[in-house]
N, C-alpha and C. Protein backbone atom coordinates (compact mmCIF):
# COMPACT_ATOMS: atom_id res chain seq x y z
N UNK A 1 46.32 121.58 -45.32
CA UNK A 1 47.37 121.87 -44.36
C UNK A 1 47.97 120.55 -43.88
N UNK A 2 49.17 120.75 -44.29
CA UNK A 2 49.76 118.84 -43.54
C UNK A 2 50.35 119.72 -42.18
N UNK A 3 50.07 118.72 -41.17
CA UNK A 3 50.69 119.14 -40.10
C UNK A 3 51.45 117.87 -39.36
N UNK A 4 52.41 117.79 -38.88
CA UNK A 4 53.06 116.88 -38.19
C UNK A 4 54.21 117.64 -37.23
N UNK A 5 54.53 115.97 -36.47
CA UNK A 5 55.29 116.11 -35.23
C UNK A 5 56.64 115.87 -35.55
N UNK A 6 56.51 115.75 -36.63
CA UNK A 6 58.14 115.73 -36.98
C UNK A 6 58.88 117.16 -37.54
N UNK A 7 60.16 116.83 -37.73
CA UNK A 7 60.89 118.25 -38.75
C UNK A 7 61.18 118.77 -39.43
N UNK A 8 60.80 117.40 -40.01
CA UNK A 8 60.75 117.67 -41.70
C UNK A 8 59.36 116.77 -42.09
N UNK A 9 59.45 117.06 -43.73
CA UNK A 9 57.93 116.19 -44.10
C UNK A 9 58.23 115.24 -45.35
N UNK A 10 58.68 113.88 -45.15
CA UNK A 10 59.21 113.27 -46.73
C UNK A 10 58.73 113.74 -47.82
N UNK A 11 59.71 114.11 -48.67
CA UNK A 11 59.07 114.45 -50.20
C UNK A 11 58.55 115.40 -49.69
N UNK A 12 58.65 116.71 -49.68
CA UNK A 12 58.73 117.58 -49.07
C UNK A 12 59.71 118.98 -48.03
N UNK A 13 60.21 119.56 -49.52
CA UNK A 13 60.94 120.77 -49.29
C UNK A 13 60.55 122.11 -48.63
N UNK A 14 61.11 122.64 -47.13
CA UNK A 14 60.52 123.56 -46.56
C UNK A 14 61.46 124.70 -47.08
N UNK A 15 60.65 125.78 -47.44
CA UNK A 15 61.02 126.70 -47.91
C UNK A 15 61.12 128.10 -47.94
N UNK A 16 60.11 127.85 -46.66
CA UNK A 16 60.32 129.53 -45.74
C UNK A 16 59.66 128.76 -44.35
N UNK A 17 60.43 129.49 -43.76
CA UNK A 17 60.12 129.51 -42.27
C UNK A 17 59.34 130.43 -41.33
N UNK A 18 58.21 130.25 -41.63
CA UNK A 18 57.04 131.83 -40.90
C UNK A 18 57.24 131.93 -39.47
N UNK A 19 57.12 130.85 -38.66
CA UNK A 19 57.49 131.15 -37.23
C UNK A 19 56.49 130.65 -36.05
N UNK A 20 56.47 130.79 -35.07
CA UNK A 20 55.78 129.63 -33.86
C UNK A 20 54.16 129.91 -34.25
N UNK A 21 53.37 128.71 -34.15
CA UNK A 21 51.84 129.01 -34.08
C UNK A 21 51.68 128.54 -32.78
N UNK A 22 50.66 128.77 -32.33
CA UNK A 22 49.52 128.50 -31.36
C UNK A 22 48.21 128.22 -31.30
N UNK A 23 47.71 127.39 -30.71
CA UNK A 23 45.84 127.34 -30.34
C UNK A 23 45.99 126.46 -28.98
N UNK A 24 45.07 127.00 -28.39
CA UNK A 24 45.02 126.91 -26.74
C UNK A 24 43.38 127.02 -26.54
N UNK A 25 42.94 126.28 -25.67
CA UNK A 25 41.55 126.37 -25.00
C UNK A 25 41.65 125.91 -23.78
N UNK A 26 41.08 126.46 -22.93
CA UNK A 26 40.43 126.20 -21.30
C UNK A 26 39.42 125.51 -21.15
N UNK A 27 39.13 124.15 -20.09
CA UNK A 27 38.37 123.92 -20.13
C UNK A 27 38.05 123.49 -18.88
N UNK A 28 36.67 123.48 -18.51
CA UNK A 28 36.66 123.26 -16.89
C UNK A 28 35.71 122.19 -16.46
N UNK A 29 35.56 121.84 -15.27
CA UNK A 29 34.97 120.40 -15.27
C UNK A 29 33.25 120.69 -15.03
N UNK A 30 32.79 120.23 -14.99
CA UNK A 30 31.32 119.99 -14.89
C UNK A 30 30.49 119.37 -13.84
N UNK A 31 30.52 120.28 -12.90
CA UNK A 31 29.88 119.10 -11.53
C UNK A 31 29.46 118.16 -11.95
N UNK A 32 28.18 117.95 -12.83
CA UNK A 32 27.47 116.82 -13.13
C UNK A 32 28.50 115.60 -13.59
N UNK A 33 29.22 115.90 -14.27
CA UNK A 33 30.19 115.13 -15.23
C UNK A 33 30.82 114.38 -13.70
N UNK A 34 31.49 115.09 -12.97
CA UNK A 34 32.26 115.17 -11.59
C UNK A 34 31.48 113.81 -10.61
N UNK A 35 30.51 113.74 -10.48
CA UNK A 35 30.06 112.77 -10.05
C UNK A 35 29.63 111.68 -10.31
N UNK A 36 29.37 111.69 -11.97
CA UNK A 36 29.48 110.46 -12.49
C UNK A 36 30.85 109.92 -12.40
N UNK A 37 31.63 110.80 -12.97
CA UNK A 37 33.05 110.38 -12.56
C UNK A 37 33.52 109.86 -11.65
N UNK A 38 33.09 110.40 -10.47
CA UNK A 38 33.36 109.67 -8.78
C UNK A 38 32.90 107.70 -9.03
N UNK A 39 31.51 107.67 -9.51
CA UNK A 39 30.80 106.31 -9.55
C UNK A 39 31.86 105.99 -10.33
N UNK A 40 32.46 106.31 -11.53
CA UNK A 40 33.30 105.51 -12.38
C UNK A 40 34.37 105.03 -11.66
N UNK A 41 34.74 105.76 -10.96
CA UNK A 41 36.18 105.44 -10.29
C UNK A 41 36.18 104.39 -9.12
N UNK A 42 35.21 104.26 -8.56
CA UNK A 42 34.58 102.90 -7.71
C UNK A 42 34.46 101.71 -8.55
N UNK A 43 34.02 101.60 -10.16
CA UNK A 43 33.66 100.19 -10.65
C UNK A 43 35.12 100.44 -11.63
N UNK A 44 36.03 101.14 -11.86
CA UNK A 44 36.73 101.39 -12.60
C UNK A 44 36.31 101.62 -14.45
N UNK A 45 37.25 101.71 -15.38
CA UNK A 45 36.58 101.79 -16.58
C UNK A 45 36.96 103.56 -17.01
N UNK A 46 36.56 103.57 -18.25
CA UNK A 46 36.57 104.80 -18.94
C UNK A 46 35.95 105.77 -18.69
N UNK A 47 36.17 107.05 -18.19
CA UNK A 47 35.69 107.93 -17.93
C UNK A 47 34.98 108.84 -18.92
N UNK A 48 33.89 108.61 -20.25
CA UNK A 48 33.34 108.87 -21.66
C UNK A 48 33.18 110.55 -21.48
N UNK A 49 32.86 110.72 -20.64
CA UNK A 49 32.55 112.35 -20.89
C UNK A 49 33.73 112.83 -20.87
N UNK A 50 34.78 112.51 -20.07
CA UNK A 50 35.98 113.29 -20.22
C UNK A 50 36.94 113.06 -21.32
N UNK A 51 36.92 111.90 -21.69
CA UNK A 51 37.38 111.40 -22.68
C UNK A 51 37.14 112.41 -24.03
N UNK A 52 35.13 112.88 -24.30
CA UNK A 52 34.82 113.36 -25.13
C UNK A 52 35.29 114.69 -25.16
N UNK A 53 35.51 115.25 -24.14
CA UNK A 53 35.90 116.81 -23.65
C UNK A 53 37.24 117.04 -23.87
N UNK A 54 38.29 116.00 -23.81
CA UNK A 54 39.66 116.42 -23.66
C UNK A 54 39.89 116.19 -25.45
N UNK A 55 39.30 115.27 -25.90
CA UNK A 55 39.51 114.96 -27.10
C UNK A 55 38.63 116.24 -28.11
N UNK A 56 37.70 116.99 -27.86
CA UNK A 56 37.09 118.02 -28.11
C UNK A 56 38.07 119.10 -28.28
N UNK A 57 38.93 119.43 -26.92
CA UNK A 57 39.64 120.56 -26.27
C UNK A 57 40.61 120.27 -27.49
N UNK A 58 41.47 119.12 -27.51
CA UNK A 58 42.50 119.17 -28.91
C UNK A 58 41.80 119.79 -29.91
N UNK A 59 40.81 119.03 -30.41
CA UNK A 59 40.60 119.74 -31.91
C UNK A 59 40.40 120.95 -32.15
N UNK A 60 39.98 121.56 -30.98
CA UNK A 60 39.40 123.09 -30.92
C UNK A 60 41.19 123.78 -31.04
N UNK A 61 42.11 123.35 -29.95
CA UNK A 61 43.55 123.44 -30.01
C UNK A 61 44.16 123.64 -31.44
N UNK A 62 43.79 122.23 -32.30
CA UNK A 62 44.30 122.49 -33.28
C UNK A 62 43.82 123.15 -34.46
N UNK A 63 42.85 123.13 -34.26
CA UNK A 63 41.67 124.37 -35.39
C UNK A 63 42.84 125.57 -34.86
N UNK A 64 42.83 126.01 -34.05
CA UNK A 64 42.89 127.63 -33.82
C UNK A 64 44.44 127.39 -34.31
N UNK A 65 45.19 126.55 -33.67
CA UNK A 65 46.88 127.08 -34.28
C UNK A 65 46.54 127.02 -35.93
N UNK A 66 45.69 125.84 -36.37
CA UNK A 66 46.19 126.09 -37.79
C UNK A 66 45.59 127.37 -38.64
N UNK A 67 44.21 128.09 -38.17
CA UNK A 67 43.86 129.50 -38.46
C UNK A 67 45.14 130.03 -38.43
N UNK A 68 46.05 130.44 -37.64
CA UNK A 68 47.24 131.21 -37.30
C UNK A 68 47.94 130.80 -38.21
N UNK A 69 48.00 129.46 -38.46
CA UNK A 69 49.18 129.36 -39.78
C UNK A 69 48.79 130.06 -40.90
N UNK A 70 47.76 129.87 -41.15
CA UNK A 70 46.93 129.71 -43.07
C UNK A 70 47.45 131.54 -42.75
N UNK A 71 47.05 131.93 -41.31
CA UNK A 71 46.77 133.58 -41.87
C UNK A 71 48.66 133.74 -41.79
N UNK A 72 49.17 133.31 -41.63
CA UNK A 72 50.76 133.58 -42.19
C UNK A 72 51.16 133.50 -43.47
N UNK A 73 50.53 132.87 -44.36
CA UNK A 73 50.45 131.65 -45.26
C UNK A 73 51.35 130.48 -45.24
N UNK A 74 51.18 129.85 -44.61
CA UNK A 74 51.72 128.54 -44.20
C UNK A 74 50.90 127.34 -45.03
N UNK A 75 51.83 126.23 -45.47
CA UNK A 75 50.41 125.43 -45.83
C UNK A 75 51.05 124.17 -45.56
N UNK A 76 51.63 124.23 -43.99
CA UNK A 76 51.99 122.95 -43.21
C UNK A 76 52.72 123.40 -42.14
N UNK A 77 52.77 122.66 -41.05
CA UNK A 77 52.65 122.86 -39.67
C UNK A 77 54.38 121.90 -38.89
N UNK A 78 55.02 122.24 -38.95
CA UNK A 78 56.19 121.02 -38.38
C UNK A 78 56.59 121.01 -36.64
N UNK A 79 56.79 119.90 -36.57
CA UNK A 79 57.15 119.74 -34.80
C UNK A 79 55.95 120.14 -33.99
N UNK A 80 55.10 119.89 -33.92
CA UNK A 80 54.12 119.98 -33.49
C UNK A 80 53.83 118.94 -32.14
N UNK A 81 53.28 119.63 -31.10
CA UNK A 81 53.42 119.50 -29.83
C UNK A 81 51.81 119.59 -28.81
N UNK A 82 51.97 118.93 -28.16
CA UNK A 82 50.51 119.42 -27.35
C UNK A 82 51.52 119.92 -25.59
N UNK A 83 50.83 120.56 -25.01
CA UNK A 83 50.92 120.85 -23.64
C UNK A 83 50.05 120.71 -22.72
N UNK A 84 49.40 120.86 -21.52
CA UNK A 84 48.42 120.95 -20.73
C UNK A 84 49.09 121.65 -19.66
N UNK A 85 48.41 122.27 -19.05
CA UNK A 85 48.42 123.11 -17.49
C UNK A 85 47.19 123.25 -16.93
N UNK A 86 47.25 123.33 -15.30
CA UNK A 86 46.46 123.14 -14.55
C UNK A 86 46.41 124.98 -14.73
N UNK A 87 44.61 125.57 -14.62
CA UNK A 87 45.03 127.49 -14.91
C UNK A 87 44.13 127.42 -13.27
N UNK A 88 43.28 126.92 -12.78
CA UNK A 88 42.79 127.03 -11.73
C UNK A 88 42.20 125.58 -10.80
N UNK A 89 41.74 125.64 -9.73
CA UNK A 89 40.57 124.45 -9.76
C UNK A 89 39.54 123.61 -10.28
N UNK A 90 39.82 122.88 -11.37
CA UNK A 90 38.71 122.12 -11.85
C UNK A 90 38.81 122.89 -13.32
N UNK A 91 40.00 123.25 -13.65
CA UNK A 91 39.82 124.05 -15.29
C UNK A 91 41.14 123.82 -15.60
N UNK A 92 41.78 123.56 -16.74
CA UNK A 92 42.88 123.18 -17.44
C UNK A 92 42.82 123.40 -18.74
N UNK A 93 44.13 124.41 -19.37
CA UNK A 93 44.54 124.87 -20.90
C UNK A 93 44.66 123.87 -21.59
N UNK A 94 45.02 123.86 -22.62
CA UNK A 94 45.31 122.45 -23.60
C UNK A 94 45.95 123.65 -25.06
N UNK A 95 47.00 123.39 -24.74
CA UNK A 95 47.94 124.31 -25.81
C UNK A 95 48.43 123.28 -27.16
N UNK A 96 48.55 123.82 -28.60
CA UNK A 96 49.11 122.84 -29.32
C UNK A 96 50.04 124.11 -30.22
N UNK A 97 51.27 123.29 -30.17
CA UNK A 97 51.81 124.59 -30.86
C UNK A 97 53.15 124.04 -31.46
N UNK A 98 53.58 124.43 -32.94
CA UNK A 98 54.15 124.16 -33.91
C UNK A 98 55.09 125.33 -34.16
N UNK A 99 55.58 124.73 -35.41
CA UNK A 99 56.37 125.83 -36.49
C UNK A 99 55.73 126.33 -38.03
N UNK A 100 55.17 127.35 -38.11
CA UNK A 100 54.59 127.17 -39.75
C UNK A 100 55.37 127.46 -40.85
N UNK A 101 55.29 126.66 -41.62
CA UNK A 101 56.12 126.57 -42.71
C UNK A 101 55.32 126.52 -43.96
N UNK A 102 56.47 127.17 -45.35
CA UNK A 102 55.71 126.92 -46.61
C UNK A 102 56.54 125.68 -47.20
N UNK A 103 56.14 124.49 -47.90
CA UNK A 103 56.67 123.45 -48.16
C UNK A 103 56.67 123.61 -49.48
N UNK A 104 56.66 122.78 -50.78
CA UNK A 104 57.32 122.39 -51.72
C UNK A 104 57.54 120.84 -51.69
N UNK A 105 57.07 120.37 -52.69
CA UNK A 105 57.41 118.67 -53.72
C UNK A 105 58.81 119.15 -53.70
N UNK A 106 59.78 117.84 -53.40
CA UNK A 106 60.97 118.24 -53.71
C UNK A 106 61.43 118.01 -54.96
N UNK A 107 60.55 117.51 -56.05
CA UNK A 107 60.92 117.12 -57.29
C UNK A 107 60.05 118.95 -57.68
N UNK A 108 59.61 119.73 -57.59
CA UNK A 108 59.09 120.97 -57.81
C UNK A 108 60.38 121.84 -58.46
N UNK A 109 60.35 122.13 -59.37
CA UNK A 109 61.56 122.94 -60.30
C UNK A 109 61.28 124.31 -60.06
């Protein structure tokens, strides 16, 4: 599956247009995590657990939109986008969502 943020894909003819995907996950904070976090923010520096979690939350994001493509048959992903929203206190979506498309080599006869 090639997927990108662009609108087209070099060398690369799109050739049907299947229509919007999605993958989205919630994720919420972790007291424990929460107070290490507090100490971090006193000596400054990288916050590693959240770091690992938000970067987690994408891939899980993008696993699920690209399931949604393949089951269209798509076998590439264009304009592709991330979002975030706050859904409650201490929990936040992480949306990634595209166009699925069937592509083609443009030298392909």
């Amino acid at each position: 599956m090639i997927i990108v943020t662009t609108n087209d894909i070099p060398g690369r003819q799109i050739v049907k247009t299947l229509g919007l995907v999605r993958g989205n996950t919630i994720r919420a904070r972790h007291i424990g995590r929460d107070i290490m976090a507090s100490f971090r923010n006193f000596v400054g520096g990288e916050v590693s657990d959240y770091t690992k979690m938000l970067a987690e939350a994408r891939e899980q994001a993008l696993d699920r939109m690209v399931a949604e493509a393949k089951s269209l048959g798509a076998n590439a992903i264009v304009g592709v986008r991330f979002a975030t929203s706050f859904v409650m206190q201490g929990a936040a979506e992480l949306l990634a969502y595209g166009t699925a498309v069937f592509v083609r080599d443009e030298n392909h006869q």
